[in-house]
PDB file of N, CA and C in Angstrom:
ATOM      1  N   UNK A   1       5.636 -12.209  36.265  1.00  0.00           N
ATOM      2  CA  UNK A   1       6.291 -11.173  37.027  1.00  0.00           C
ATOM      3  C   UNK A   1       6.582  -9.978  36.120  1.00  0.00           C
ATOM      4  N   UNK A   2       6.506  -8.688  36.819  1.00  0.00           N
ATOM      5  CA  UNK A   2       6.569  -7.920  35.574  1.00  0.00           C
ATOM      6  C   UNK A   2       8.021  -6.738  36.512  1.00  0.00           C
ATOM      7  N   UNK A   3       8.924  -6.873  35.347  1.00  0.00           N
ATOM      8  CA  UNK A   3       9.783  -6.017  35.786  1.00  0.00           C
ATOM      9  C   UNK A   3       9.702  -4.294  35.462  1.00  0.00           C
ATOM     10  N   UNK A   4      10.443  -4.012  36.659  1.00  0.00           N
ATOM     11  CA  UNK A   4      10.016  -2.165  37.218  1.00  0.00           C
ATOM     12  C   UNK A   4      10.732  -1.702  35.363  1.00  0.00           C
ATOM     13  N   UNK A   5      10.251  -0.335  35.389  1.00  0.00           N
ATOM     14  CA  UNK A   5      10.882   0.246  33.857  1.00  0.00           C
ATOM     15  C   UNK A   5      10.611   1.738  34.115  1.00  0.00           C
ATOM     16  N   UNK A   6      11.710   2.630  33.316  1.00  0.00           N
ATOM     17  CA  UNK A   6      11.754   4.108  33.310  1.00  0.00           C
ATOM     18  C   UNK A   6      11.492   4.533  31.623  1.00  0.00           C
ATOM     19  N   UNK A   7      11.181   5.888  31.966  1.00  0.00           N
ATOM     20  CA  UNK A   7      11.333   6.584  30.751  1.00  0.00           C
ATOM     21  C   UNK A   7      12.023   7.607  30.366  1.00  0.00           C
ATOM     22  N   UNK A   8      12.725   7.804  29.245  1.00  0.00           N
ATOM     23  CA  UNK A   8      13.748   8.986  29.164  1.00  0.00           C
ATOM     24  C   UNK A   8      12.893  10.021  28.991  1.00  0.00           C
ATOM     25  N   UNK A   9      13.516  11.007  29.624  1.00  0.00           N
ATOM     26  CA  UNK A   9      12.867  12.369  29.162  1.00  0.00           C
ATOM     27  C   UNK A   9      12.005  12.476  28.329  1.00  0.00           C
ATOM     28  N   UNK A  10      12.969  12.981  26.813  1.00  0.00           N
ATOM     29  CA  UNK A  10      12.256  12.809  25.686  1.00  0.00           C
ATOM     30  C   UNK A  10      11.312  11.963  25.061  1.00  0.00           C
ATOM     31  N   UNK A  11      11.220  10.300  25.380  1.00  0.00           N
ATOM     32  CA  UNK A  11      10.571   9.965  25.441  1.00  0.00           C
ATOM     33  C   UNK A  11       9.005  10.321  25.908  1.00  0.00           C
ATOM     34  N   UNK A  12       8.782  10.748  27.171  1.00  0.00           N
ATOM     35  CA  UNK A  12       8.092  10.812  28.015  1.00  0.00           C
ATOM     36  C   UNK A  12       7.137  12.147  27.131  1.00  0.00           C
ATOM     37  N   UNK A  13       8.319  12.805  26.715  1.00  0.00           N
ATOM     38  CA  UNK A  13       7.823  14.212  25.905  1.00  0.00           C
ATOM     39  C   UNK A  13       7.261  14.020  24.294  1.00  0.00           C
ATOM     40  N   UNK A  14       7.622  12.578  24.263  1.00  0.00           N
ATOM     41  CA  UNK A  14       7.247  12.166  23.266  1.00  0.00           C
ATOM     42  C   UNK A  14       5.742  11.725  23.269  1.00  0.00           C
ATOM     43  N   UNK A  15       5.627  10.445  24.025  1.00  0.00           N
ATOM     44  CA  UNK A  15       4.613   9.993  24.282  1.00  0.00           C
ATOM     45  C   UNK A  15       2.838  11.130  24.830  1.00  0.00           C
ATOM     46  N   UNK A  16       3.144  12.263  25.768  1.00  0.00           N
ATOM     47  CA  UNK A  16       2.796  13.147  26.300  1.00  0.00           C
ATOM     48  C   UNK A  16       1.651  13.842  24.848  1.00  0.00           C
ATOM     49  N   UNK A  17       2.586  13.898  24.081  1.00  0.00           N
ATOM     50  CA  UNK A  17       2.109  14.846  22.953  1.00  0.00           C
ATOM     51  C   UNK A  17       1.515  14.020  21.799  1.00  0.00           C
ATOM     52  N   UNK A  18       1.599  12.571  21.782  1.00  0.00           N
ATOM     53  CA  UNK A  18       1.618  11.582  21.071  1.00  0.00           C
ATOM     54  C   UNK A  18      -0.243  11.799  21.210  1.00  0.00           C
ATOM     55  N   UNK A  19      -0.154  11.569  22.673  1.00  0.00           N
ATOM     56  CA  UNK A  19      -1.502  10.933  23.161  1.00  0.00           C
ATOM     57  C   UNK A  19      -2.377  11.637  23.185  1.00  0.00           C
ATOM     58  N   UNK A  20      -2.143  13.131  22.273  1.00  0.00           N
ATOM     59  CA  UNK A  20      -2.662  14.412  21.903  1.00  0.00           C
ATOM     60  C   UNK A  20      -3.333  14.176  20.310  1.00  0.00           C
ATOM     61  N   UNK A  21      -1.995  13.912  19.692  1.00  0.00           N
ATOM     62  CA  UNK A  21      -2.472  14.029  18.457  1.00  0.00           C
ATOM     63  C   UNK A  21      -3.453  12.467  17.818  1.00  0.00           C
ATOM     64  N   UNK A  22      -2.444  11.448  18.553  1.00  0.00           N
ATOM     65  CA  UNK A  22      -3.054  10.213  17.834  1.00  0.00           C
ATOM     66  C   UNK A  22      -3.397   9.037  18.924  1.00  0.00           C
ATOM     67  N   UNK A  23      -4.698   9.363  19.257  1.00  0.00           N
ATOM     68  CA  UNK A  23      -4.781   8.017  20.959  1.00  0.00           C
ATOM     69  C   UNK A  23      -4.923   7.007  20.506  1.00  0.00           C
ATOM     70  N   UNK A  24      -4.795   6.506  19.241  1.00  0.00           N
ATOM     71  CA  UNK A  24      -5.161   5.223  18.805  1.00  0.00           C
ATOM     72  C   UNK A  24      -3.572   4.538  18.731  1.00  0.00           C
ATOM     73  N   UNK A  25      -2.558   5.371  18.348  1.00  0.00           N
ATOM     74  CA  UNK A  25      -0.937   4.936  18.318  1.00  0.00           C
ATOM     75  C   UNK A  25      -0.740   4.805  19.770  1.00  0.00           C
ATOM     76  N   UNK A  26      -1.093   5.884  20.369  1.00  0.00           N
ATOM     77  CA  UNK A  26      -0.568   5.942  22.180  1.00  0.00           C
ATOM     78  C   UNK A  26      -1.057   4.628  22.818  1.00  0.00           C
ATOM     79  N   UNK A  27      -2.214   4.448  22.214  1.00  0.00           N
ATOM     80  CA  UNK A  27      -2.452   3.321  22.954  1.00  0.00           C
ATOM     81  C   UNK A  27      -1.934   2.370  23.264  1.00  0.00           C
ATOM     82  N   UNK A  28      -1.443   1.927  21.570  1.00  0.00           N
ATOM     83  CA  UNK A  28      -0.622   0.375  21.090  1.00  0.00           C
ATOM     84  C   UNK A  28       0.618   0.606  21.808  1.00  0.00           C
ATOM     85  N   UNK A  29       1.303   2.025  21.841  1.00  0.00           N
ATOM     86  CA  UNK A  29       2.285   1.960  21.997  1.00  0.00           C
ATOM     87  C   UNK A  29       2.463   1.640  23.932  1.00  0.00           C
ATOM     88  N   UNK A  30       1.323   2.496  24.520  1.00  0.00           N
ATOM     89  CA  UNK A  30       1.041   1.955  25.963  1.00  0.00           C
ATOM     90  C   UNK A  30       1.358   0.231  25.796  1.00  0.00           C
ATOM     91  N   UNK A  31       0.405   0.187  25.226  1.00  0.00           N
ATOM     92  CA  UNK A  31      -0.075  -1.897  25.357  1.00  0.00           C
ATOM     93  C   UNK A  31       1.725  -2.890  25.179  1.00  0.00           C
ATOM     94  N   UNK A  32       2.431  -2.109  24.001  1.00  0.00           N
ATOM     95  CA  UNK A  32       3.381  -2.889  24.038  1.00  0.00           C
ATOM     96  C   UNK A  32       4.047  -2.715  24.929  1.00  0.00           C
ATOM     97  N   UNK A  33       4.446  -1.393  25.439  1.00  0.00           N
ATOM     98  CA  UNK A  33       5.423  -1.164  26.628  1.00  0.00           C
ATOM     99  C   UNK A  33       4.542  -2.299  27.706  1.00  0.00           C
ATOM    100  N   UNK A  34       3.641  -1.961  28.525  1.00  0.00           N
ATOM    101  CA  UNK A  34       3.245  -3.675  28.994  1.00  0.00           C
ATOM    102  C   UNK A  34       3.341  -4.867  28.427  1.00  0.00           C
ATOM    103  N   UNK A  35       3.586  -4.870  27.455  1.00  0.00           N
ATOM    104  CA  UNK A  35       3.908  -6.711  27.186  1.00  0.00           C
ATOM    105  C   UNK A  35       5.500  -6.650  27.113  1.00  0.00           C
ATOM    106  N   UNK A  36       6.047  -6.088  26.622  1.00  0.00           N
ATOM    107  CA  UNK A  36       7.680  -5.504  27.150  1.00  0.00           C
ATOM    108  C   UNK A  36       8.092  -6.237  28.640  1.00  0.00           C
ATOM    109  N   UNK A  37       7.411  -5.076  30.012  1.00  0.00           N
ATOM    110  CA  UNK A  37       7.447  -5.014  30.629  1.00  0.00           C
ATOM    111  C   UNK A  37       7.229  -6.307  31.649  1.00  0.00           C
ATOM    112  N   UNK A  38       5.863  -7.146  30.885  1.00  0.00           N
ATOM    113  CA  UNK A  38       5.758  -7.983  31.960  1.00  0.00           C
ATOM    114  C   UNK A  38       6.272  -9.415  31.748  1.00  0.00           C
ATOM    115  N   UNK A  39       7.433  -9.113  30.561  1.00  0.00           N
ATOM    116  CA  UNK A  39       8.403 -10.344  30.086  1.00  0.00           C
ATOM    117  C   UNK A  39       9.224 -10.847  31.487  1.00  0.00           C
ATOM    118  N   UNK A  40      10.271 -11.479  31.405  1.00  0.00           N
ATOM    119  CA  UNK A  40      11.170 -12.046  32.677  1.00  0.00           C
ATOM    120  C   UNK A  40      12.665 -11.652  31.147  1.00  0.00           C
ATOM    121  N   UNK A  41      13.538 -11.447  32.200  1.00  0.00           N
ATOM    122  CA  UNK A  41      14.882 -11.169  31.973  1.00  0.00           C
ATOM    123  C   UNK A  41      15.141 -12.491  30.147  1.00  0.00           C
ATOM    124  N   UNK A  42      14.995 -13.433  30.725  1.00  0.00           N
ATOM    125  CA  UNK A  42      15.289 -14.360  29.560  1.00  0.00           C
ATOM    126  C   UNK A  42      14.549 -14.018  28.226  1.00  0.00           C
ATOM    127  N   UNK A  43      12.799 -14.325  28.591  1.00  0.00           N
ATOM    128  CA  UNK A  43      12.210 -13.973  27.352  1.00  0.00           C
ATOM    129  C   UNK A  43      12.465 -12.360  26.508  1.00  0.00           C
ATOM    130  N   UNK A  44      13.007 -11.445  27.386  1.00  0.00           N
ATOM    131  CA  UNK A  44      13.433  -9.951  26.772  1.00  0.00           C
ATOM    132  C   UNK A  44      14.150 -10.313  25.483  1.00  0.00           C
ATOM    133  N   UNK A  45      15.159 -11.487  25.754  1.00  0.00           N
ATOM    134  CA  UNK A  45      16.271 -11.928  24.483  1.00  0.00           C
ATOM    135  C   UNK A  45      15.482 -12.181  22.864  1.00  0.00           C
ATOM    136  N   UNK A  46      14.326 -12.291  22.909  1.00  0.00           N
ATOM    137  CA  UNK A  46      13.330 -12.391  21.930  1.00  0.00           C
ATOM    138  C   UNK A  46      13.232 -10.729  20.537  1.00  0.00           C
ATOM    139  N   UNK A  47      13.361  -9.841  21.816  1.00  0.00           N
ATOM    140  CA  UNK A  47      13.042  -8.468  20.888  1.00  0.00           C
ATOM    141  C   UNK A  47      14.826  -8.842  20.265  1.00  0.00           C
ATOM    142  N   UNK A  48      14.695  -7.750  18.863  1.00  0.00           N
ATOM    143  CA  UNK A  48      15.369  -7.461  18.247  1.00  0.00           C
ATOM    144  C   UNK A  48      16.633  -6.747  19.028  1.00  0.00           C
ATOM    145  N   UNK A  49      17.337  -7.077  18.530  1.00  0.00           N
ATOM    146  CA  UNK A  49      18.927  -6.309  19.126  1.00  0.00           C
ATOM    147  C   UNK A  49      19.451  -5.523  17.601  1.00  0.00           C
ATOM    148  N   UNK A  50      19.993  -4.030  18.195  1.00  0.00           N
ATOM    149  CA  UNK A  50      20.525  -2.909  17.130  1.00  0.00           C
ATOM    150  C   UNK A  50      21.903  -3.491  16.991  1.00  0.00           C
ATOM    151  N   UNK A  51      22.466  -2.892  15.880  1.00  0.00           N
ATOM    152  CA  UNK A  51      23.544  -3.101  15.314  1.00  0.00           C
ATOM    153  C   UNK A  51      24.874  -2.046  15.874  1.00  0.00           C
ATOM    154  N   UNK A  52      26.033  -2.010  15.625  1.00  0.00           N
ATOM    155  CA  UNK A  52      26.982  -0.585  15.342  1.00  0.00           C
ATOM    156  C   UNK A  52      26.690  -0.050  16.925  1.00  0.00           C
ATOM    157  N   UNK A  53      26.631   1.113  16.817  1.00  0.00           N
ATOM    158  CA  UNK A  53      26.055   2.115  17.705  1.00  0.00           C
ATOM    159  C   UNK A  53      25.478   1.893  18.642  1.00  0.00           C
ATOM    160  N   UNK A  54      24.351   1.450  18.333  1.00  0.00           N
ATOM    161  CA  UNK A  54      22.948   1.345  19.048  1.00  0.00           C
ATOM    162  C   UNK A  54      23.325  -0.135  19.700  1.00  0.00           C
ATOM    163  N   UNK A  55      23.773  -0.870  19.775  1.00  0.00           N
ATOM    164  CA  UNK A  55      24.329  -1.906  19.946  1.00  0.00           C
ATOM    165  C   UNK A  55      23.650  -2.572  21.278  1.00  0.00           C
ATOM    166  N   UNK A  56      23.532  -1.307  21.974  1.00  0.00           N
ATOM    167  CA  UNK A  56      22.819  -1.559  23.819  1.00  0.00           C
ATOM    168  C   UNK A  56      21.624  -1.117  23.769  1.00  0.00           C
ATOM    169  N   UNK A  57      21.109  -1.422  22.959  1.00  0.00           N
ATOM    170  CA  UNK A  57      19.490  -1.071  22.705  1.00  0.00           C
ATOM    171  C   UNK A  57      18.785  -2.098  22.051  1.00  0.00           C
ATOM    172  N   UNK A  58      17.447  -2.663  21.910  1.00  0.00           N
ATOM    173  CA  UNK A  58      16.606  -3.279  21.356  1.00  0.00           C
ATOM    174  C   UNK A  58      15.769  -2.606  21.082  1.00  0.00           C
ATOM    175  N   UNK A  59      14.868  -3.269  20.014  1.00  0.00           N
ATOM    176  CA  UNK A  59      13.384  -2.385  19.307  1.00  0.00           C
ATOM    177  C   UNK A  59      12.405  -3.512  19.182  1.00  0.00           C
ATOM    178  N   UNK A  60      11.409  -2.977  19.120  1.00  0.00           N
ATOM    179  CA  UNK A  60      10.073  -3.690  19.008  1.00  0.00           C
ATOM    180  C   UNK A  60       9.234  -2.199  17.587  1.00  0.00           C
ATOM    181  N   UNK A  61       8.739  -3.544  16.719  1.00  0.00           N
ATOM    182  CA  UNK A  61       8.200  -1.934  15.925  1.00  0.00           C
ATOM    183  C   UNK A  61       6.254  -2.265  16.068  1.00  0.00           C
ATOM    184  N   UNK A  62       6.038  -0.653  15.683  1.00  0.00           N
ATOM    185  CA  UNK A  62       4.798  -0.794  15.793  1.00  0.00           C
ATOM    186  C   UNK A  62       4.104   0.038  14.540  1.00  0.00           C
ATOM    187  N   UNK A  63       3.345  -0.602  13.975  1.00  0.00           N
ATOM    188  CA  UNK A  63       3.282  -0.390  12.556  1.00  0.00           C
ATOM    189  C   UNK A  63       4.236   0.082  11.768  1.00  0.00           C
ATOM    190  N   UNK A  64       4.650   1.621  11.623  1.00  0.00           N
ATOM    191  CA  UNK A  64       5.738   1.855  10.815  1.00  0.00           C
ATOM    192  C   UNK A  64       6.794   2.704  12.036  1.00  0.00           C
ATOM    193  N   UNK A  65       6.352   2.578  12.709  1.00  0.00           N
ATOM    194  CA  UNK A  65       6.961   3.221  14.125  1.00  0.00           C
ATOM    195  C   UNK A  65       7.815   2.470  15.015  1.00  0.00           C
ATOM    196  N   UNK A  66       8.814   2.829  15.817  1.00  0.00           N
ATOM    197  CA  UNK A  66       9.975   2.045  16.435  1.00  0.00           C
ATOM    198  C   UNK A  66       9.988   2.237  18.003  1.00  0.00           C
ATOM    199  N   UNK A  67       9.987   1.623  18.855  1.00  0.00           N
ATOM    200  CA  UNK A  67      10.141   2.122  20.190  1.00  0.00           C
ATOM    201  C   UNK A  67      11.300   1.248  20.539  1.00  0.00           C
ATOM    202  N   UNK A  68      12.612   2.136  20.961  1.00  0.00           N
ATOM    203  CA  UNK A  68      13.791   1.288  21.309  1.00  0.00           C
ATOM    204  C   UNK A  68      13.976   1.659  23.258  1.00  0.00           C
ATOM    205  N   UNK A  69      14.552   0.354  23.810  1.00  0.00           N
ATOM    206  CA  UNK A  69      14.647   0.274  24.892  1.00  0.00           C
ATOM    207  C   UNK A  69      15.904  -0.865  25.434  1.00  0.00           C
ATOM    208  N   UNK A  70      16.464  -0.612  26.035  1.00  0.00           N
ATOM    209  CA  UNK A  70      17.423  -1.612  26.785  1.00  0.00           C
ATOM    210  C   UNK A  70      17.426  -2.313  28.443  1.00  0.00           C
ATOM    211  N   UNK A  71      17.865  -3.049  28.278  1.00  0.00           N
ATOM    212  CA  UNK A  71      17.795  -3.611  29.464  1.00  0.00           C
ATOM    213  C   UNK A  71      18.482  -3.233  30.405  1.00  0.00           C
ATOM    214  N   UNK A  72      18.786  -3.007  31.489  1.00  0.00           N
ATOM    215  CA  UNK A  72      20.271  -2.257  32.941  1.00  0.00           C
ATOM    216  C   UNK A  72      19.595  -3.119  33.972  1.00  0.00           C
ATOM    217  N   UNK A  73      20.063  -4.107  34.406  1.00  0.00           N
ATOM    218  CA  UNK A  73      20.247  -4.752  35.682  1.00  0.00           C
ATOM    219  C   UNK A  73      18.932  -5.579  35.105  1.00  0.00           C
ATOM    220  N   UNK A  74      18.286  -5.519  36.176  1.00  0.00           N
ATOM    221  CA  UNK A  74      16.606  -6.016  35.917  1.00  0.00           C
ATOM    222  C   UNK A  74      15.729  -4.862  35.929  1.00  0.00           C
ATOM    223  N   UNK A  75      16.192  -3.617  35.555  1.00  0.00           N
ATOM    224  CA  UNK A  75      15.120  -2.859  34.763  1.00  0.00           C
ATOM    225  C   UNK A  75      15.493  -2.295  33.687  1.00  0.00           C
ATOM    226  N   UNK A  76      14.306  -2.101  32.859  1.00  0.00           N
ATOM    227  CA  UNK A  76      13.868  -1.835  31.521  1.00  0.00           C
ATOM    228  C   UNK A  76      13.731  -0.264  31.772  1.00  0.00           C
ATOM    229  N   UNK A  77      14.433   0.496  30.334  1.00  0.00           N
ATOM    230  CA  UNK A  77      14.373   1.886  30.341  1.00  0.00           C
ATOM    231  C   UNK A  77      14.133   2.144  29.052  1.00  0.00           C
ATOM    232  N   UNK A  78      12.846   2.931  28.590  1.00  0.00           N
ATOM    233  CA  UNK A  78      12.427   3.052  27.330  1.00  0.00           C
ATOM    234  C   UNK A  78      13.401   3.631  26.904  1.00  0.00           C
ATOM    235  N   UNK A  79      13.977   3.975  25.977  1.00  0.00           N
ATOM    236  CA  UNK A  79      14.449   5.385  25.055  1.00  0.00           C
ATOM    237  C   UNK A  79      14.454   6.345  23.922  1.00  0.00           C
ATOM    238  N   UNK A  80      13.387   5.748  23.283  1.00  0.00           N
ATOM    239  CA  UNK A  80      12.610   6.334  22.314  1.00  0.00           C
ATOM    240  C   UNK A  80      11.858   5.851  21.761  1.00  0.00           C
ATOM    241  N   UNK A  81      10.955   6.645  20.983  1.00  0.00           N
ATOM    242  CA  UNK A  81       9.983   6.103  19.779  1.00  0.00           C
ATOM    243  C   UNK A  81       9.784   7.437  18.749  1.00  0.00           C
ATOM    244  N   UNK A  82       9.711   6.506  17.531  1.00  0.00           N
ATOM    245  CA  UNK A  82      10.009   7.674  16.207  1.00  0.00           C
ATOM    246  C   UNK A  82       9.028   6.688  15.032  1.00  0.00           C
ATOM    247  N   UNK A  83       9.103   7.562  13.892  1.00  0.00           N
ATOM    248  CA  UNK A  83       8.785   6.974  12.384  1.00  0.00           C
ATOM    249  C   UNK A  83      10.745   5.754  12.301  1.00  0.00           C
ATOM    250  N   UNK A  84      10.339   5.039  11.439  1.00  0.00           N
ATOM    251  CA  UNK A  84      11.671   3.978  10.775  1.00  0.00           C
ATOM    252  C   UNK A  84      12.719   4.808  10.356  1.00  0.00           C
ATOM    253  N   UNK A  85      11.962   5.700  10.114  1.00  0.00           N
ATOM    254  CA  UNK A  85      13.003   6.756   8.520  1.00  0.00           C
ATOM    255  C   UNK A  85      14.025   6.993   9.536  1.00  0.00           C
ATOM    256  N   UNK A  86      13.491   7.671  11.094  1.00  0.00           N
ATOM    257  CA  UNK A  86      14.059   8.780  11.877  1.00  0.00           C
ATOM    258  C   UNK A  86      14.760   8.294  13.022  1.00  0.00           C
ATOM    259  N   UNK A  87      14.142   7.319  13.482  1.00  0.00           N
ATOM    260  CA  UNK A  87      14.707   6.526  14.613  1.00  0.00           C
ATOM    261  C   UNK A  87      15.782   6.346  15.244  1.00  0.00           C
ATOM    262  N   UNK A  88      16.378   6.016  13.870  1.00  0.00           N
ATOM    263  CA  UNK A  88      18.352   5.587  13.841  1.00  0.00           C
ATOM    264  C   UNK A  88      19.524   6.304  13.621  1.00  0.00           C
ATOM    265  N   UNK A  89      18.719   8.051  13.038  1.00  0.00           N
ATOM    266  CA  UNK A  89      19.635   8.927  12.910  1.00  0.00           C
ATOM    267  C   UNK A  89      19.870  10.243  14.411  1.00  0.00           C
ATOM    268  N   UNK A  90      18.915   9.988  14.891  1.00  0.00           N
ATOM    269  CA  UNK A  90      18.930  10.317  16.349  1.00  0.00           C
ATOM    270  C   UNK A  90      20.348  10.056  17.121  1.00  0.00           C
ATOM    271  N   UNK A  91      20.793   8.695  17.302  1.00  0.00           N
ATOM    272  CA  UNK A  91      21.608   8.715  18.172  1.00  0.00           C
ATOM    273  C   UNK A  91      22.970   9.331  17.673  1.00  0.00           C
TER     274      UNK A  91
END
């Protein structure tokens, strides 16, 4: 079963321009958001959980790159993707 999912803005503005410069990252990063997506509520508990702050967010990384997203009800809402360095000083 694959649960419904949104994207933040920026995100979206992220990805958009991503798939400009590098279609080989956009891709992976497409592919994981589907394997994300077509988890069930329980197996989600698997990705990584943030610390402090970020606390209501999880990450999945992709090569040296981060895409964080949280869970709200039974849908999934991306909320970013960055380099490691940059990721965490955002919020």
């Amino acid at each position: 079963m694959s649960l419904p999912f949104g994207l933040s803005p920026t995100l979206q503005k992220t990805l958009n321009k991503l798939g400009r410069k590098d279609r080989n990252l956009a891709i992976a990063v497409r592919k994981k958001m589907r394997q994300i997506t077509s988890c069930d509520t329980a197996e989600i508990d698997h990705f990584k959980n943030l610390r402090h702050d970020l606390s209501h967010l999880k990450r999945v990384q992709i090569g040296s790159f981060v895409l964080t997203f949280r869970l709200k009800g039974d849908m999934i809402i991306f909320e970013g993707f960055d380099h490691h360095d940059r990721i965490y000083r955002k919020r």
